[in-house]
C-alpha atoms as a PDB file:
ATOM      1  CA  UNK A   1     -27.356  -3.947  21.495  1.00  0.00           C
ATOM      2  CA  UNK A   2     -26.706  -0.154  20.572  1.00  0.00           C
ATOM      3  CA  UNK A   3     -25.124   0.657  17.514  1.00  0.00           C
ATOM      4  CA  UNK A   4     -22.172   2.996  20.138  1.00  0.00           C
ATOM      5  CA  UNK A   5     -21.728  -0.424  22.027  1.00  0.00           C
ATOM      6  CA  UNK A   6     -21.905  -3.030  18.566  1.00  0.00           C
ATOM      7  CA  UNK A   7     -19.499  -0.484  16.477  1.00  0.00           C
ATOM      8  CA  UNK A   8     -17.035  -0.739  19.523  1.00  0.00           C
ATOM      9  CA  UNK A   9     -17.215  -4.526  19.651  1.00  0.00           C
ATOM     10  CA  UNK A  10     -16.456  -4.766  15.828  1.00  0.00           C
ATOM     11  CA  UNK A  11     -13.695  -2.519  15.891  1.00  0.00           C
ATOM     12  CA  UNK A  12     -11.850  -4.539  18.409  1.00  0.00           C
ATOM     13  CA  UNK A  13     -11.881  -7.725  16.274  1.00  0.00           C
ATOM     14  CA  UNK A  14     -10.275  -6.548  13.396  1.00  0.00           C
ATOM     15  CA  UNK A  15      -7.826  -4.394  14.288  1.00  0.00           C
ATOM     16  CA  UNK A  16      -6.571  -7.673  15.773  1.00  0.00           C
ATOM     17  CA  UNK A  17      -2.771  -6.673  15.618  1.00  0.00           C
ATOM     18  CA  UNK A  18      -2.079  -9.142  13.420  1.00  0.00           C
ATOM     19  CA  UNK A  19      -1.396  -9.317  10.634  1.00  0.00           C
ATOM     20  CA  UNK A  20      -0.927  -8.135   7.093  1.00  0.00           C
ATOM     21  CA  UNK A  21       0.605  -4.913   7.770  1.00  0.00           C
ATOM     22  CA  UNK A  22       2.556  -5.865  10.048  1.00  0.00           C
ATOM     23  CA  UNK A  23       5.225  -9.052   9.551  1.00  0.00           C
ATOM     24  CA  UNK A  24       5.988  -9.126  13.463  1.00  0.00           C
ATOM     25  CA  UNK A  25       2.563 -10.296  13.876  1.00  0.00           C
ATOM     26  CA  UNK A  26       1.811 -12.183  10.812  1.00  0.00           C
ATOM     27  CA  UNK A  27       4.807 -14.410  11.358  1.00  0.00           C
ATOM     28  CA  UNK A  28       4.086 -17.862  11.173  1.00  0.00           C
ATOM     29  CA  UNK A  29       0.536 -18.341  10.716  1.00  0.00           C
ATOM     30  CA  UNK A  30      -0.270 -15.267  12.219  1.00  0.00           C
ATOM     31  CA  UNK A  31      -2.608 -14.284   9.370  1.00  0.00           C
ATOM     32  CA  UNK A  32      -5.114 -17.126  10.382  1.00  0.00           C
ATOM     33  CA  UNK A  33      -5.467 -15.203  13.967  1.00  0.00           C
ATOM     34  CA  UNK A  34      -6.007 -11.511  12.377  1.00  0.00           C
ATOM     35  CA  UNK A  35      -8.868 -13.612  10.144  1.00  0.00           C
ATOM     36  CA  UNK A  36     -10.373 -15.128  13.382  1.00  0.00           C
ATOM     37  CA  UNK A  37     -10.463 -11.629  14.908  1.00  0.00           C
ATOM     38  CA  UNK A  38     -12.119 -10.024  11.790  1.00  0.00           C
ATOM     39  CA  UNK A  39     -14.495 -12.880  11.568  1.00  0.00           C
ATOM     40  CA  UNK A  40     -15.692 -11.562  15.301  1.00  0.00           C
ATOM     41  CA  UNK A  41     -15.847  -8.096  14.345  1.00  0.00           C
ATOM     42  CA  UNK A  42     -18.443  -9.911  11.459  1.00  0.00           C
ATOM     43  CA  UNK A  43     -20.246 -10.530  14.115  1.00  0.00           C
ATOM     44  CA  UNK A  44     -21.221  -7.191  15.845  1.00  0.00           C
ATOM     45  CA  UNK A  45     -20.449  -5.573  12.886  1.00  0.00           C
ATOM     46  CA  UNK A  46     -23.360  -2.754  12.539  1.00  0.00           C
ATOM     47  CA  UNK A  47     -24.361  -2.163   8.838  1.00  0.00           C
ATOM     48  CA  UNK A  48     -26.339   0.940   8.915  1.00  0.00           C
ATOM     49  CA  UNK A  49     -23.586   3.095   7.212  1.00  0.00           C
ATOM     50  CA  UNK A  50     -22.594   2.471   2.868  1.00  0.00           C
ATOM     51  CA  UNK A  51     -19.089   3.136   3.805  1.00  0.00           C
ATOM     52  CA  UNK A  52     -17.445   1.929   7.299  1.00  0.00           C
ATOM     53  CA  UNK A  53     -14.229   3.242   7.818  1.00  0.00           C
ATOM     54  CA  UNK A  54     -11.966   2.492  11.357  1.00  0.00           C
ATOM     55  CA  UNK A  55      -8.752   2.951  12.441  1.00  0.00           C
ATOM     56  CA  UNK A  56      -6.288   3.128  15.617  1.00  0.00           C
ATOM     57  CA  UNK A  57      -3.178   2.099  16.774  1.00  0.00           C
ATOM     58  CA  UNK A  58      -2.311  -1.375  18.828  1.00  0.00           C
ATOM     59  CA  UNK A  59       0.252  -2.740  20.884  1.00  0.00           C
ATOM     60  CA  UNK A  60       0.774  -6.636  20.809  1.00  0.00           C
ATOM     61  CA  UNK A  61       2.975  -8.940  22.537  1.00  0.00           C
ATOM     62  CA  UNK A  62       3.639 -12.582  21.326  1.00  0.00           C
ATOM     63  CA  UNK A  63       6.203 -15.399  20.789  1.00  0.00           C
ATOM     64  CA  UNK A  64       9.105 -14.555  18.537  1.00  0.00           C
ATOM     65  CA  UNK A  65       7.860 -17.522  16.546  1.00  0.00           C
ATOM     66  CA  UNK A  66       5.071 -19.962  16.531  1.00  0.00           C
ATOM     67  CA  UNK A  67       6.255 -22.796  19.453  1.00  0.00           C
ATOM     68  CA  UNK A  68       8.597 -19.947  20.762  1.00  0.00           C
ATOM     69  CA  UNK A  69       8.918 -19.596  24.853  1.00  0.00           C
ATOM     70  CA  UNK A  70      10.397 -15.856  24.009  1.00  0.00           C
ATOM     71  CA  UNK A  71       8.466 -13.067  23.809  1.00  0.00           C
ATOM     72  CA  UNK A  72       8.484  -9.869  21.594  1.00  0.00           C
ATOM     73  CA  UNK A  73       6.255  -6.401  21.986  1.00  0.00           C
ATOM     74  CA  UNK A  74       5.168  -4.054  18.430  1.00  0.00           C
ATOM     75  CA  UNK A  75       3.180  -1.355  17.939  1.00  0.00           C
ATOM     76  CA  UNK A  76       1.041  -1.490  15.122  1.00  0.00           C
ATOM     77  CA  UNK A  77      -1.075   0.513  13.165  1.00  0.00           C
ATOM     78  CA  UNK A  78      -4.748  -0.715  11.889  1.00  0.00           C
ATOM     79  CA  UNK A  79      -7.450   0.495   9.377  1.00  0.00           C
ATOM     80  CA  UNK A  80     -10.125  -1.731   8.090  1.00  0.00           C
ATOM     81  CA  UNK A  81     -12.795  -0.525   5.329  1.00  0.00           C
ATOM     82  CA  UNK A  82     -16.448  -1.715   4.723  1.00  0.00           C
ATOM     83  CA  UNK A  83     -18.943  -1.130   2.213  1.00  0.00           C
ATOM     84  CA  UNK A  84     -22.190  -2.486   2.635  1.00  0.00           C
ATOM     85  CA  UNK A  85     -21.038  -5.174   4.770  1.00  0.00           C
ATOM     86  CA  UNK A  86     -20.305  -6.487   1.452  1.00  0.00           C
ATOM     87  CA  UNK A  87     -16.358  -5.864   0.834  1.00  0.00           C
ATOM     88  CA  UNK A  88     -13.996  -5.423   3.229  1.00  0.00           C
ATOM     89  CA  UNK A  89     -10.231  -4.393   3.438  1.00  0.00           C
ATOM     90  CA  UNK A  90      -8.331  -4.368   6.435  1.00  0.00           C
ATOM     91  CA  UNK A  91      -5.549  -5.860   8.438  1.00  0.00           C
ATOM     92  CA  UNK A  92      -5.359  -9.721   6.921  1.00  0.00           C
ATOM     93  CA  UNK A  93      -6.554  -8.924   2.748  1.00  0.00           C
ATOM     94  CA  UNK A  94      -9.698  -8.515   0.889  1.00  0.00           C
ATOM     95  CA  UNK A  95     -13.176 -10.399   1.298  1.00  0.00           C
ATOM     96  CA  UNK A  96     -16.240 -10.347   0.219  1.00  0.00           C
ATOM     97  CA  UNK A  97     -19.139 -12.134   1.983  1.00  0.00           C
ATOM     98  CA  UNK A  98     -23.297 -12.597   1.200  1.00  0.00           C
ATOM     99  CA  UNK A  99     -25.688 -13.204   4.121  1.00  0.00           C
ATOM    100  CA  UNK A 100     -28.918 -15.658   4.208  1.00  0.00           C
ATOM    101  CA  UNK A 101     -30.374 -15.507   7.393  1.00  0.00           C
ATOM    102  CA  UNK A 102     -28.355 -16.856   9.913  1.00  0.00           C
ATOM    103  CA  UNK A 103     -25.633 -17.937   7.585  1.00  0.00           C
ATOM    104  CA  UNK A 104     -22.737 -15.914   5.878  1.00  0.00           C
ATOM    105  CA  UNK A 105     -20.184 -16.881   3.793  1.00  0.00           C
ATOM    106  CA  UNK A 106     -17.551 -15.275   1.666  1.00  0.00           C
ATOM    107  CA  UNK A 107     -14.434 -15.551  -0.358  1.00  0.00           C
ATOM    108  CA  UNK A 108     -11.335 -13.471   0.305  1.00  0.00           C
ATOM    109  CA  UNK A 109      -7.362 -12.559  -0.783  1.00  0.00           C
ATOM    110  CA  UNK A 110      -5.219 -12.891   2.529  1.00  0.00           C
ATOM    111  CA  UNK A 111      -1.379 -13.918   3.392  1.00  0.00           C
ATOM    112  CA  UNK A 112       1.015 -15.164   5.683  1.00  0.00           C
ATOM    113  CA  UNK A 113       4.123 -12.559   6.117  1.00  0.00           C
ATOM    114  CA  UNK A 114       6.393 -15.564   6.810  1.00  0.00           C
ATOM    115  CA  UNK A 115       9.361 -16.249   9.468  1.00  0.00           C
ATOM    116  CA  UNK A 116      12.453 -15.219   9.854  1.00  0.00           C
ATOM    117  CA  UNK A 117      15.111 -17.641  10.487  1.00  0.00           C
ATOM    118  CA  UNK A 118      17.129 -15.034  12.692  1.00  0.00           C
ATOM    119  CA  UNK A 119      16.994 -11.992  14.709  1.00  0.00           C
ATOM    120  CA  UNK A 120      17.455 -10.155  17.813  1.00  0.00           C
ATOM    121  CA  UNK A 121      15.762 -12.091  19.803  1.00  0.00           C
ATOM    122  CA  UNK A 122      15.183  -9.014  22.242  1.00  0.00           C
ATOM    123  CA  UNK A 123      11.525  -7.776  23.321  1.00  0.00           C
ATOM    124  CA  UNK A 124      10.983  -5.112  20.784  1.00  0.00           C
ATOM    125  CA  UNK A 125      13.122  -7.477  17.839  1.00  0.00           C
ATOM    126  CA  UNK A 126      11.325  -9.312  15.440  1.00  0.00           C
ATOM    127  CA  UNK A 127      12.949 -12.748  14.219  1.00  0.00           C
ATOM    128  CA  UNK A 128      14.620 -15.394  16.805  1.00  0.00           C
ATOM    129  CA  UNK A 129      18.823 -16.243  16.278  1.00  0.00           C
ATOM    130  CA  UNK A 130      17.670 -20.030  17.189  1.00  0.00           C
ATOM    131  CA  UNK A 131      16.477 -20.798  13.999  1.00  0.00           C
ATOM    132  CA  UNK A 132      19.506 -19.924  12.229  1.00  0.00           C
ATOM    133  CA  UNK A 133      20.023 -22.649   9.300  1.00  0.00           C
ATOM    134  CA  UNK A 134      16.233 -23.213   8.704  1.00  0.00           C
ATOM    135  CA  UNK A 135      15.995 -20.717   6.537  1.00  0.00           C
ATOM    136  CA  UNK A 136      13.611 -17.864   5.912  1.00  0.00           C
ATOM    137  CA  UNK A 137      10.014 -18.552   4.633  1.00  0.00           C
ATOM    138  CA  UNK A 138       9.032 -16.054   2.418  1.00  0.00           C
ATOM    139  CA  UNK A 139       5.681 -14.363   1.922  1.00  0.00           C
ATOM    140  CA  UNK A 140       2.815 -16.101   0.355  1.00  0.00           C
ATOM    141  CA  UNK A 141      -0.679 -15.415  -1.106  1.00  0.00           C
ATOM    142  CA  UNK A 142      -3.654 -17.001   0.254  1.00  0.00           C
ATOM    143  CA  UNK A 143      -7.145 -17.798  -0.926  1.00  0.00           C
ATOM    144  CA  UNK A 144      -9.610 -18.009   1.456  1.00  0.00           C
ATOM    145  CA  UNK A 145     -13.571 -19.041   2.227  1.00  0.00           C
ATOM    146  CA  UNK A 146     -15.113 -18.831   5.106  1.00  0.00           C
ATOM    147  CA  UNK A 147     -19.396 -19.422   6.471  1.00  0.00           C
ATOM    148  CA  UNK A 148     -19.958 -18.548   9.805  1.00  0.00           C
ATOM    149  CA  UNK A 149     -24.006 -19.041  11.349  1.00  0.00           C
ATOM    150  CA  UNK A 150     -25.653 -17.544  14.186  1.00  0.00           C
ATOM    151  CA  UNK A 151     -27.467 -18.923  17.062  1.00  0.00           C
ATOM    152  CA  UNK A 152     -29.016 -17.156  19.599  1.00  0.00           C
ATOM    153  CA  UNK A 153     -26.241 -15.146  20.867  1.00  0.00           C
ATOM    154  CA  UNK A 154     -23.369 -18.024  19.489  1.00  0.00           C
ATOM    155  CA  UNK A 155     -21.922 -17.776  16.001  1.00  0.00           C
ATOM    156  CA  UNK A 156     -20.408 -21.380  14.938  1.00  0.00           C
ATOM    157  CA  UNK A 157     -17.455 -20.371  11.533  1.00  0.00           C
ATOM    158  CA  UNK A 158     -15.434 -22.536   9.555  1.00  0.00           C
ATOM    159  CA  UNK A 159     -12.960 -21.217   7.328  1.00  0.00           C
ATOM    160  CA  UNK A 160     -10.527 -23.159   4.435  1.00  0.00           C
ATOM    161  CA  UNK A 161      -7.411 -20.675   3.457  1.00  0.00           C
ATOM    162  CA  UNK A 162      -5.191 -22.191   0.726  1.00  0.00           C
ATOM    163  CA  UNK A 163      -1.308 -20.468   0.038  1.00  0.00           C
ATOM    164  CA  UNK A 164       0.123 -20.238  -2.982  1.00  0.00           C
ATOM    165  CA  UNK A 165       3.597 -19.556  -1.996  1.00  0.00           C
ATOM    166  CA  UNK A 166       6.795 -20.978  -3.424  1.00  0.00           C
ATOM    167  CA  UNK A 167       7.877 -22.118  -0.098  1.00  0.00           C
ATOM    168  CA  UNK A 168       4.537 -22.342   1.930  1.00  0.00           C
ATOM    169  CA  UNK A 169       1.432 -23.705  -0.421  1.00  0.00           C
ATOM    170  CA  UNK A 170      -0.286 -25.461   2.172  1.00  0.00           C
ATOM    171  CA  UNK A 171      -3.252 -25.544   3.407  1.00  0.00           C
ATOM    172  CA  UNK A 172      -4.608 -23.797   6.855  1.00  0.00           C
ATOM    173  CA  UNK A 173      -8.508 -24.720   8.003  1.00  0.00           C
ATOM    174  CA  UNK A 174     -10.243 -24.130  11.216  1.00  0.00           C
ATOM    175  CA  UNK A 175     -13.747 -24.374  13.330  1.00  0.00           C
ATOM    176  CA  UNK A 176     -14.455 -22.449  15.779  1.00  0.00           C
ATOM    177  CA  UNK A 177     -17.639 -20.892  18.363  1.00  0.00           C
ATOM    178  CA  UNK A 178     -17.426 -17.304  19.904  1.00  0.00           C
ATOM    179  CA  UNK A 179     -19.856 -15.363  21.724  1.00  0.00           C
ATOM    180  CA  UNK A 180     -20.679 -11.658  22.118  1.00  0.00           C
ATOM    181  CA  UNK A 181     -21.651 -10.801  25.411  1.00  0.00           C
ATOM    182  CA  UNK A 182     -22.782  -7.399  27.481  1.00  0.00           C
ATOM    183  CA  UNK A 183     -20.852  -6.745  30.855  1.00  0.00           C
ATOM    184  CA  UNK A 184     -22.410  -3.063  30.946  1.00  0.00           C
ATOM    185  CA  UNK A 185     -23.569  -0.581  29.113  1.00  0.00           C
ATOM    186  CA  UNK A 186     -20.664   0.296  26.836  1.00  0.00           C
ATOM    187  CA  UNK A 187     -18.652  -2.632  28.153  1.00  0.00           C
ATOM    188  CA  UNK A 188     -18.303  -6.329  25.909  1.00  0.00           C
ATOM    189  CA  UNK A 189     -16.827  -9.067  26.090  1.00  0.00           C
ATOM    190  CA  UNK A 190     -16.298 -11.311  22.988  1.00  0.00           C
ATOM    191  CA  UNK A 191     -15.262 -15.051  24.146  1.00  0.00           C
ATOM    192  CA  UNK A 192     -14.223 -17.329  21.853  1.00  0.00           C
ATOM    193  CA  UNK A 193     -12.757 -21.064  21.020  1.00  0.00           C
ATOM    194  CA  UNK A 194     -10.874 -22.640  18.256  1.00  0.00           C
ATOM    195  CA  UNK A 195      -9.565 -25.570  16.701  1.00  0.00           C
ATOM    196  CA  UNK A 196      -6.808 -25.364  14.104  1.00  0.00           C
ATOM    197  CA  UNK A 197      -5.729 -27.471  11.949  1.00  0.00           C
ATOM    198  CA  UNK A 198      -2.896 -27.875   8.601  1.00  0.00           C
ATOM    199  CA  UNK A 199      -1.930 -30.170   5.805  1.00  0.00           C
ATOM    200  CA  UNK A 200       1.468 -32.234   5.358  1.00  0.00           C
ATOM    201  CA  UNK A 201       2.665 -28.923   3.186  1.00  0.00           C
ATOM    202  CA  UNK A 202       2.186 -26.655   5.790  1.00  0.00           C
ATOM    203  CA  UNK A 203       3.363 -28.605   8.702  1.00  0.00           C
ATOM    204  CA  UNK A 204       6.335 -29.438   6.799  1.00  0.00           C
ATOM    205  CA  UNK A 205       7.183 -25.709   6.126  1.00  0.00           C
ATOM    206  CA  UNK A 206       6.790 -24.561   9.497  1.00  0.00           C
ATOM    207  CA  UNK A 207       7.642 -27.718  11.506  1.00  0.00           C
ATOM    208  CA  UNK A 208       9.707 -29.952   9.716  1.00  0.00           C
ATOM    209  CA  UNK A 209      13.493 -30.082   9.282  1.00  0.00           C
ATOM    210  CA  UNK A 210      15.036 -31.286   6.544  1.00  0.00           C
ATOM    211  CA  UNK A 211      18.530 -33.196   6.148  1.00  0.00           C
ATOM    212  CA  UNK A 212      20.138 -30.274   4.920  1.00  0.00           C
ATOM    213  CA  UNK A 213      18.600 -28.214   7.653  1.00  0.00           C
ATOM    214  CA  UNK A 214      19.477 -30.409   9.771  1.00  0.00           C
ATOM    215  CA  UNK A 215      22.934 -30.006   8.751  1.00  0.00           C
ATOM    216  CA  UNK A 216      22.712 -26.135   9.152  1.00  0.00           C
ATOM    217  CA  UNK A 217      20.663 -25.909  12.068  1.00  0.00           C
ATOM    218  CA  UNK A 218      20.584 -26.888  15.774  1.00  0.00           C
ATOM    219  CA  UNK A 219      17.708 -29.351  15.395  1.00  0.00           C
ATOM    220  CA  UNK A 220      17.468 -33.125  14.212  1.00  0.00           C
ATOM    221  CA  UNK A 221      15.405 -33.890  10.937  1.00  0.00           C
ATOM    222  CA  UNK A 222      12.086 -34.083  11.435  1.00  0.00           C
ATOM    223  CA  UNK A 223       9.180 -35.101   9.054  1.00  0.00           C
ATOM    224  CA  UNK A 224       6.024 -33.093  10.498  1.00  0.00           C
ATOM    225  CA  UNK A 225       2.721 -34.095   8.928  1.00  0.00           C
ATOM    226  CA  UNK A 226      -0.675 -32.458   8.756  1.00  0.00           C
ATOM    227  CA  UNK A 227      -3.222 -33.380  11.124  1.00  0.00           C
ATOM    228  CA  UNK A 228      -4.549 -30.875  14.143  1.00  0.00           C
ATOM    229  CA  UNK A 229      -2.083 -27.899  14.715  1.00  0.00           C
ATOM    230  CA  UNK A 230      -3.636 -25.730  17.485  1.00  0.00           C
ATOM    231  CA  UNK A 231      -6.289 -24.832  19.972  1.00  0.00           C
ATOM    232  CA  UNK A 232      -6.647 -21.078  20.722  1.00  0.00           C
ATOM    233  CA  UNK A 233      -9.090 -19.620  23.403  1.00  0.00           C
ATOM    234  CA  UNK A 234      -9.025 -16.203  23.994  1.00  0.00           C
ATOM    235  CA  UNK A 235     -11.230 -13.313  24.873  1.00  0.00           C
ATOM    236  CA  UNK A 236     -11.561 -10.107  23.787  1.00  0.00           C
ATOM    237  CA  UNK A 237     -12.496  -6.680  25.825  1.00  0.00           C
ATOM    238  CA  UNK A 238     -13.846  -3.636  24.059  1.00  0.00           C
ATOM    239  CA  UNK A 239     -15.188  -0.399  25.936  1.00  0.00           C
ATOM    240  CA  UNK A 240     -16.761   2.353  24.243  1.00  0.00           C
ATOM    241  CA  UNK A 241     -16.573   5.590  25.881  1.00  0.00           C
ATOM    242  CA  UNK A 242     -18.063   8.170  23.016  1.00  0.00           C
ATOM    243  CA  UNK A 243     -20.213   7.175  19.710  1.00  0.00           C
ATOM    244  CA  UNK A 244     -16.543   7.277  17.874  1.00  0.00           C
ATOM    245  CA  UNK A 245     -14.004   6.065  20.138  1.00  0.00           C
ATOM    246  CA  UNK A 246     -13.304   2.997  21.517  1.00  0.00           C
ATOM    247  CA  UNK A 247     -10.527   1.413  23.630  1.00  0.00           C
ATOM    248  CA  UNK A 248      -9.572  -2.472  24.433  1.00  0.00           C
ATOM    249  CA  UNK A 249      -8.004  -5.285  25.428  1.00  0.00           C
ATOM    250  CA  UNK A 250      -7.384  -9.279  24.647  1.00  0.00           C
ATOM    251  CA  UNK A 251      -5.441 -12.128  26.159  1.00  0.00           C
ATOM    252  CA  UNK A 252      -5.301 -15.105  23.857  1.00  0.00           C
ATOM    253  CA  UNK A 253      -3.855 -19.157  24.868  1.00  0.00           C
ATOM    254  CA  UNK A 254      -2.800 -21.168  22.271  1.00  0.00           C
ATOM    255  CA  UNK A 255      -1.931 -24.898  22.499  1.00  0.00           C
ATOM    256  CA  UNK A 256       0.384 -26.243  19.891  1.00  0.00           C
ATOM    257  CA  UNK A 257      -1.034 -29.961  18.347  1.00  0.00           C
ATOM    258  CA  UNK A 258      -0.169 -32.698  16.700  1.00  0.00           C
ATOM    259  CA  UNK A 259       2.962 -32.387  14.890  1.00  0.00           C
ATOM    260  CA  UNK A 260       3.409 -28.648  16.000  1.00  0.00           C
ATOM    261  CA  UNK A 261       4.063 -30.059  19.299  1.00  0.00           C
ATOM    262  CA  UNK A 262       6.212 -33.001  18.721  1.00  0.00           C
ATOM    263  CA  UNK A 263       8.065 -30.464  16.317  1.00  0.00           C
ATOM    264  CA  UNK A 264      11.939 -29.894  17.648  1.00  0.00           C
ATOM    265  CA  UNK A 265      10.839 -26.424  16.700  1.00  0.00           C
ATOM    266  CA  UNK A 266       8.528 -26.224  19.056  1.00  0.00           C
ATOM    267  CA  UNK A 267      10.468 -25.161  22.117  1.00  0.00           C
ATOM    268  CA  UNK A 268       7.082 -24.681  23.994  1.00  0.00           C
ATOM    269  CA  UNK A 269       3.672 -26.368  22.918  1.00  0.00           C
ATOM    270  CA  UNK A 270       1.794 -23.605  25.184  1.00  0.00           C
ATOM    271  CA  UNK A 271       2.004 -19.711  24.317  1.00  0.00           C
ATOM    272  CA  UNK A 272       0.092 -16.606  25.104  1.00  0.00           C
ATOM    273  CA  UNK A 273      -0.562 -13.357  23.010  1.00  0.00           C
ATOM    274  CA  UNK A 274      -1.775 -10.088  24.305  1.00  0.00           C
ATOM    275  CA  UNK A 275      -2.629  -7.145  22.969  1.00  0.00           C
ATOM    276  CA  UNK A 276      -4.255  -3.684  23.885  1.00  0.00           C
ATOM    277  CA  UNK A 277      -5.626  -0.781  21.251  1.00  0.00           C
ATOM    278  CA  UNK A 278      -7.613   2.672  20.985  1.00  0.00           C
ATOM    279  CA  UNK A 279      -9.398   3.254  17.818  1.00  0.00           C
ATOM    280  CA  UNK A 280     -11.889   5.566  16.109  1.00  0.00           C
ATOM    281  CA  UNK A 281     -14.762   5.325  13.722  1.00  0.00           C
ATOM    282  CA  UNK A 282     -15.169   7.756  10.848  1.00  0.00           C
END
């Protein structure tokens, strides 16, 4: 694999609309799906340069809420910053990772930007008016660690992010494969699977309704606990057309689990995000 073809492939993957700098996309666990797309850029990620520096603009369009059937389009900004392949800032916090081989592993800062419990509703509105009474959850801090190992052209990850929010201090984990794979010359494809799952604390934030929300709310009380939360697929599309620039696309399926599904939040168990970005490498 070129550097031109690997440098586009990474550059898709963590742009990943999601999530820290932008609350429309970090709503709701959306953190946890920028760190799955920056854990694929990991994996083409080319590390002949001390300083790596890329950054574009992306369009994404996803529920209004996690378990939402309505729909809402933003346009986001992304940068991400390596050094050494050793530390990296970009769109979901700060890690640092070691490789051994096969293996890496790291430690990082992330977050989760929350949910609003009302809004316009509209396509380009953040927020949803049907969760009026639930409150809003607020921003939280999250410590994550993640080891990821490489086989053949599959890379099996795991990663364990725990919040430290007043509201949300649960716990988010997941496992997951992907694969890189050539279509052309300048053309990849980056496939990938995974299984999500939460603690009581978490489920209960997001998916649970208490008495007095009850009270407030349109839903019944609900006691959600943790178990298996979601299964995403998804694939992502990244041309490279110069040594710098790069364009792309990805269409992701989630399916909502366990108590995310039996959740009277959860107006639909099955949602789909897509997204589409042009970027540029310094």
């Amino acid at each position: 694999m070129t550097a031109k073809f690997a440098c586009s492939a990474a550059l898709a993957a963590l742009f990943v609309a999601s999530p820290a700098l932008s609350p429309a996309w970090a709503q709701g666990g959306g953190a946890s799906q920028t760190q799955e797309w920056e854990a694929l850029s990991q994996r083409v990620r080319p590390a002949e340069r001390e300083w790596d520096v890329r950054a574009g603009v992306a369009g994404v369009m996803r529920p209004t809420f996690e378990g939402s059937d309505r729909y809402h389009f933003s346009p986001l900004p992304f940068i991400t910053v390596n050094w050494r392949d050793t530390l990296t800032l970009g769109e979901s916090g700060l890690s640092a990772q070691m490789r051994s081989g096969a293996f890496r592993y790291g430690v990082g800062l992330t977050f989760d930007a929350g949910r609003d419990d009302n809004g316009t509703g509209g396509i380009f509105g953040g927020g949803d008016d049907r969760l009026r009474g639930l409150g809003d959850i607020d921003f939280s801090l999250g410590v994550r660690g993640f080891a990821t190992y490489r086989w053949q052209f599959l890379e099996f990850g795991a990663a364990v992010t725990k919040y430290t929010g007043k509201q949300n201090d649960g716990i988010l984990s997941d496992i997951g494969v992907s694969a890189a794979l050539p279509l052309a010359k300048d053309l990849l494809v980056i496939p990938n699977i995974r299984l999500g799952f939460a603690d009581d604390k978490y489920m209960q934030t997001y998916f649970g309704v208490t008495a007095l929300q009850a009270s407030r709310s349109l839903f019944p009380a609900f006691n959600a606990t943790g178990g298996l939360h979601q299964v995403r697929a998804g694939a992502n599309l990244v041309y490279s057309f110069t040594d710098n620039w790069f364009v792309g696309v990805n269409a992701g399926f989630t399916h909502l689990a366990g108590d995310a599904a039996n959740s009277p939040i959860s107006i639909s168990d099955n949602y789909a995000t897509a997204l589409s970005f042009v970027g540029y490498r310094f």
